[in-house]
Protein backbone atom coordinates (compact mmCIF):
# COMPACT_ATOMS: atom_id res chain seq x y z
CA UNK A 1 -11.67 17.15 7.34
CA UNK A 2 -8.14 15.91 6.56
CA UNK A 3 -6.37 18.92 8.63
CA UNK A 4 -3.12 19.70 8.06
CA UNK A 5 -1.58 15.91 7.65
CA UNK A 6 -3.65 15.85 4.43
CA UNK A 7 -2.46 19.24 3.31
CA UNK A 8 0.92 18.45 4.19
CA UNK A 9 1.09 14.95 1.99
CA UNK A 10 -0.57 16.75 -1.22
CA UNK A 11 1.85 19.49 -0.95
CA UNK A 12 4.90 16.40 -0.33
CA UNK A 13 3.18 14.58 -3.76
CA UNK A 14 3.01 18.26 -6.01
CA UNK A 15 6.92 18.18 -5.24
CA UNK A 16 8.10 14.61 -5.49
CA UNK A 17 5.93 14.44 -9.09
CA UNK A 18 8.54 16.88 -11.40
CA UNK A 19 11.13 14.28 -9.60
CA UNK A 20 9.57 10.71 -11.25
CA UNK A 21 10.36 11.45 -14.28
CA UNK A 22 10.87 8.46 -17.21
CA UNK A 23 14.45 7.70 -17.62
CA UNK A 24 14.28 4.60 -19.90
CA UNK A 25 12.32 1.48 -21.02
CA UNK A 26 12.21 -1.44 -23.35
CA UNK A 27 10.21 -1.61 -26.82
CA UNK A 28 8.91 -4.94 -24.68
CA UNK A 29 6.15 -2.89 -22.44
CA UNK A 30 4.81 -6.36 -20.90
CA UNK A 31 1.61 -8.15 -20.12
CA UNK A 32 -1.73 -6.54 -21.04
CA UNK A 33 -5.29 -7.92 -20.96
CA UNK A 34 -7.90 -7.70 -23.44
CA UNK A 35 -9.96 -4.48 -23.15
CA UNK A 36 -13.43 -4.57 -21.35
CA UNK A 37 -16.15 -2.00 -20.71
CA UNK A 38 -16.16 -2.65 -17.76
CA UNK A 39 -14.07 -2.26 -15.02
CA UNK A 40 -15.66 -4.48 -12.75
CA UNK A 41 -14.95 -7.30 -15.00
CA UNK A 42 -12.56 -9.88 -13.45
CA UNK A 43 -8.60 -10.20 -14.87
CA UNK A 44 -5.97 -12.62 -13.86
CA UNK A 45 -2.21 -13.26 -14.64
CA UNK A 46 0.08 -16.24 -13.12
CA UNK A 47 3.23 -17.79 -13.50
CA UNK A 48 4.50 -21.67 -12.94
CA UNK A 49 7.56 -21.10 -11.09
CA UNK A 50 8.62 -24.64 -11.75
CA UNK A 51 8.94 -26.20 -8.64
CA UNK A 52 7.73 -25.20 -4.95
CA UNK A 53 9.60 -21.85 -4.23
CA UNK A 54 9.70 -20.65 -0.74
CA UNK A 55 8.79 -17.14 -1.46
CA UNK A 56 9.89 -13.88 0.88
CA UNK A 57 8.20 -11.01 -1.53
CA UNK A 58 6.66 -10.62 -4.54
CA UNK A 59 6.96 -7.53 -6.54
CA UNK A 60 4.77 -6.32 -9.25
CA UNK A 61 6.23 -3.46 -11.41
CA UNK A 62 3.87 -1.04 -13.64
CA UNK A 63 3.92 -0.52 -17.07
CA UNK A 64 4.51 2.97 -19.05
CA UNK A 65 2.88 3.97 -22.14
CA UNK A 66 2.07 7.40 -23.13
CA UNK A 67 -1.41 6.23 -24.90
CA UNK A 68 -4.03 8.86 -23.87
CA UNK A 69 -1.15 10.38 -22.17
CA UNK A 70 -1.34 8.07 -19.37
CA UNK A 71 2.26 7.15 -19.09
CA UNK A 72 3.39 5.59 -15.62
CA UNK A 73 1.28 2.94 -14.32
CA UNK A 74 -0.88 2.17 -17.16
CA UNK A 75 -3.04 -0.46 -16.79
CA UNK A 76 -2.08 -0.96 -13.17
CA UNK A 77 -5.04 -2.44 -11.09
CA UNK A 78 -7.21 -0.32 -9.12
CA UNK A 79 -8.05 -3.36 -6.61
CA UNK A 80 -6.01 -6.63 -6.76
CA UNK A 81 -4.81 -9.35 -4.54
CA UNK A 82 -1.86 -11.75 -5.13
CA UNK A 83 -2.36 -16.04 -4.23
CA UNK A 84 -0.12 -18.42 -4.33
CA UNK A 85 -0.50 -22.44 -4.38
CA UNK A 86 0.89 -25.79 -5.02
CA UNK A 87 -1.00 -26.62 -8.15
CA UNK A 88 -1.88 -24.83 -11.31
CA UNK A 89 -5.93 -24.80 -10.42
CA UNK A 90 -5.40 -22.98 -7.66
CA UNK A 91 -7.96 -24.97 -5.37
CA UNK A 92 -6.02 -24.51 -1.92
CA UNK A 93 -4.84 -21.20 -3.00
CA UNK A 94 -2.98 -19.04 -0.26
CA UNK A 95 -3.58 -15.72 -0.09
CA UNK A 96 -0.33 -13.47 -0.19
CA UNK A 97 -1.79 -9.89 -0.22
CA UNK A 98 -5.36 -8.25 -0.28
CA UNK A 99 -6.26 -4.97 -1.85
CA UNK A 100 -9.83 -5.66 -3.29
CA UNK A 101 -11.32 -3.67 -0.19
CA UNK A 102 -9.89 0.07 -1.20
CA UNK A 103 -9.05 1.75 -4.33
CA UNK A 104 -5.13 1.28 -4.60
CA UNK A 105 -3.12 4.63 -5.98
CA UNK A 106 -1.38 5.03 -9.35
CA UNK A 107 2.08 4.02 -8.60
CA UNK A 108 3.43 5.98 -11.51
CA UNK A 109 6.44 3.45 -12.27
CA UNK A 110 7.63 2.31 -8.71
CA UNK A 111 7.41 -1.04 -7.77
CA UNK A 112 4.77 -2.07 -5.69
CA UNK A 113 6.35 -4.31 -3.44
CA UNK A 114 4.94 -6.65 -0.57
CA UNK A 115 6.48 -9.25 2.23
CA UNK A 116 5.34 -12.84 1.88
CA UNK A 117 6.17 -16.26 3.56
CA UNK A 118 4.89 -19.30 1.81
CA UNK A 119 5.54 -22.17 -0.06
CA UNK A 120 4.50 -21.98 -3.44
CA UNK A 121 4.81 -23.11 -6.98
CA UNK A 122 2.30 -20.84 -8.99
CA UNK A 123 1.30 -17.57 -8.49
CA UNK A 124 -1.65 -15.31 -9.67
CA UNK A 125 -2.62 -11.60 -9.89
CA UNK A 126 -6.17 -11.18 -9.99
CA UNK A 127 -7.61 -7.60 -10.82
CA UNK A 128 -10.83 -7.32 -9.45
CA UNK A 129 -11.09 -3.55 -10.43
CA UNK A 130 -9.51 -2.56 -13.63
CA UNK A 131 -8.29 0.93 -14.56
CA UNK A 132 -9.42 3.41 -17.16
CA UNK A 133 -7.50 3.32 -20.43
CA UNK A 134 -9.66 5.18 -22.80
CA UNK A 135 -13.58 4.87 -21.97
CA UNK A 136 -12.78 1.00 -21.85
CA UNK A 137 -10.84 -0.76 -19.17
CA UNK A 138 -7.71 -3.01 -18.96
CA UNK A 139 -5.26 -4.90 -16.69
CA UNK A 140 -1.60 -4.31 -17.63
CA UNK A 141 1.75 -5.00 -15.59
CA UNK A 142 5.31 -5.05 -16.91
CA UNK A 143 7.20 -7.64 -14.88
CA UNK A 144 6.28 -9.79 -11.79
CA UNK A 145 9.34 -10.55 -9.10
CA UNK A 146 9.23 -13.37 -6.84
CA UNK A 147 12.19 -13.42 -4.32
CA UNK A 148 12.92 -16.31 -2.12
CA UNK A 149 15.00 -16.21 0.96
CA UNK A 150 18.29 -15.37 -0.77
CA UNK A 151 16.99 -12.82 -2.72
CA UNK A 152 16.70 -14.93 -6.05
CA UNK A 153 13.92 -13.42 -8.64
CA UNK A 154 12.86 -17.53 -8.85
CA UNK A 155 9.66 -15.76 -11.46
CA UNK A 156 13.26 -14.63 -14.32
CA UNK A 157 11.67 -16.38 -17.47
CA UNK A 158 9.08 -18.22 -15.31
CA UNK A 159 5.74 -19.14 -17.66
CA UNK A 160 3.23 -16.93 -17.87
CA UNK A 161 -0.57 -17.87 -18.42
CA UNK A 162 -3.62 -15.64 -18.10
CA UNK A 163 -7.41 -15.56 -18.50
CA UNK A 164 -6.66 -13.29 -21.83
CA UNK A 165 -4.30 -11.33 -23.65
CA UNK A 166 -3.89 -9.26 -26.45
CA UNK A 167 -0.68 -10.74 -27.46
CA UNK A 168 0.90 -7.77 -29.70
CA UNK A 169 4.76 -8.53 -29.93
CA UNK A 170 7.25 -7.03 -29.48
CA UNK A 171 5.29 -4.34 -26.76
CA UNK A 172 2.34 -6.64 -25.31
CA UNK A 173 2.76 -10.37 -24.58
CA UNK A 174 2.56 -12.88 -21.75
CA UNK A 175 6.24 -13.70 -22.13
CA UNK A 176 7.01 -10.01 -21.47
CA UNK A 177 5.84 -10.08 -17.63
CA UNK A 178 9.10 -12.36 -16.62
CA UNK A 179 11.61 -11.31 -19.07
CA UNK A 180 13.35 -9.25 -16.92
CA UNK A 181 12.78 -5.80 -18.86
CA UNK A 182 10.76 -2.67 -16.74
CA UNK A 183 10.85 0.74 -17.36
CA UNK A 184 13.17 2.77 -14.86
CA UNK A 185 12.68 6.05 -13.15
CA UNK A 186 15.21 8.90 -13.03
CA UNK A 187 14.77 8.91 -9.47
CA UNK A 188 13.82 5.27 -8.26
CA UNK A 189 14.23 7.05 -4.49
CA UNK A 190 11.49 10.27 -5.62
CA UNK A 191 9.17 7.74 -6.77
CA UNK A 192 9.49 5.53 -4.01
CA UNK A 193 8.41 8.12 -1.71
CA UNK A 194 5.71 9.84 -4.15
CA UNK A 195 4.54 6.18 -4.08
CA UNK A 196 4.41 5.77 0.17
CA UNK A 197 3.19 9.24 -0.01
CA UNK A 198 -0.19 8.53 -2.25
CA UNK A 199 -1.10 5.48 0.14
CA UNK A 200 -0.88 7.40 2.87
CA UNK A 201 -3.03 9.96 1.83
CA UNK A 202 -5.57 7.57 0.38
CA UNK A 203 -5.09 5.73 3.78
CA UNK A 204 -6.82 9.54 5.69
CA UNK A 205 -9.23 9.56 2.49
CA UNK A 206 -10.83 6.11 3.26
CA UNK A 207 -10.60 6.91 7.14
CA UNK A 208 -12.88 10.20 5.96
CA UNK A 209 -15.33 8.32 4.13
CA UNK A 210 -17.21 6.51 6.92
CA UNK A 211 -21.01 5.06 6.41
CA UNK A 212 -22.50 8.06 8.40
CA UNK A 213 -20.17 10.74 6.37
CA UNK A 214 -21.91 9.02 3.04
CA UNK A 215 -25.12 8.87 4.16
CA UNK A 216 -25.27 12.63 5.50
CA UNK A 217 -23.32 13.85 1.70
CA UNK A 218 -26.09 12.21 -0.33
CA UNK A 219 -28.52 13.62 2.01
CA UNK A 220 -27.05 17.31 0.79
CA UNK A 221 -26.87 16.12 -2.83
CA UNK A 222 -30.54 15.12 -2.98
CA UNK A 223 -31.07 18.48 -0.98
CA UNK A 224 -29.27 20.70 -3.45
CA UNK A 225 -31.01 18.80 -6.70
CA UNK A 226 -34.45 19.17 -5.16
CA UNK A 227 -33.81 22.77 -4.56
CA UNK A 228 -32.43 23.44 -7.84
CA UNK A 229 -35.53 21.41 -9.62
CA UNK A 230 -37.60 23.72 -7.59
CA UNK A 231 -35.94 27.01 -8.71
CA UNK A 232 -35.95 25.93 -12.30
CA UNK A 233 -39.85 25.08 -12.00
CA UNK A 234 -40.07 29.45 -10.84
CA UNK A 235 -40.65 31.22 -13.86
């Protein structure tokens, strides 16, 4: 049902992939969570900026670890959105960016970037929808940007609190999501694109999976298992 745009964007994907290739990274991975079985199980990161920042984007770059041969993006979040607010309880929280409504794609290791405008002195990551690490799930980022209006990363040695962490020096600790270390692709431009690329397939994929187009699938499922308990019951 995706026609030929869909066709076109996994064929774009299978050749920007042998292009996003690891160059280099620091023994200092960055910020991971303590692991859950669940990935449905709430996570959250922040940072006190210090003072009220007027922010312009945020940028959250993935992490790289080749445990269970995951490598880029591991522990990204699958949904997330990104608040910001004047106090440290986040009570009047503002909220930057929302993507708790579709599965986000693995962005490998390109940074995940987003526009902003707001006045803020602390802001949180939330994962509401962790990612797979090894039949257990996690929340994991590298380094958080925050850029004002001159371009300034105001989050460069920011600190960093969280709901949990495993805090393994010198690879996993809060301190490690503003200390300025990422890891960086061979081609920052390939993975870029791979990166615009995956959204907007998954952008056609969600636009495929309407209410009616479940309903009438699971309709054919339960079909096809009745059938099949019916042939089995034949001697």
């Amino acid at each position: 049902l995706g026609g030929a745009k869909l066709a076109a964007l996994d064929k774009e994907i299978a050749a920007l992939r042998p292009k996003t290739k690891l160059k280099s990274k620091r023994p200092e991975f960055g910020f991971h969570s303590k692991i859950v079985k669940s990935s449905n199980t709430p996570k959250w990161v922040q940072v006190d900026l210090g003072k009220p920042i007027d922010l312009r984007r945020v940028v959250l770059r993935p992490c790289h670890d080749e445990f269970n041969n995951i490598g880029g993006g591991f522990g990204f979040p699958v949904r997330f959105k990104v608040e910001g607010a004047l106090e440290a309880g986040f009570k009047e929280a503002i909220l930057l960016t929302d993507q708790t409504q579709t599965d986000f794609p693995n962005p490998d290791i390109a940074p995940v970037g987003f526009e902003v405008k707001a006045k803020v002195r602390f802001l949180r990551i939330t994962a509401t929808k962790l990612v797979n690490r090894s039949n257990d799930f996690i929340f994991a980022l590298s380094e958080l940007e925050t850029l004002d209006a001159n371009g300034k990363n105001t989050a460069r040695g920011a600190k960093v609190s969280s709901l949990d962490s495993i805090e393994a020096p010198v690879r996993w600790r809060r301190a490690n999501l503003t200390d300025g270390h990422f890891p960086i692709a061979t081609d920052e431009t390939a993975i870029v694109a791979l990166q615009k690329a995956q959204r907007n397939r998954q952008a056609i994929v969600s636009q495929l999976q309407t209410p009616e187009r479940r309903a009438q699938r699971k309709k054919l499922q339960d079909d096809v298992a009745a059938a099949t308990k019916e042939l089995d019951a034949i001697p």
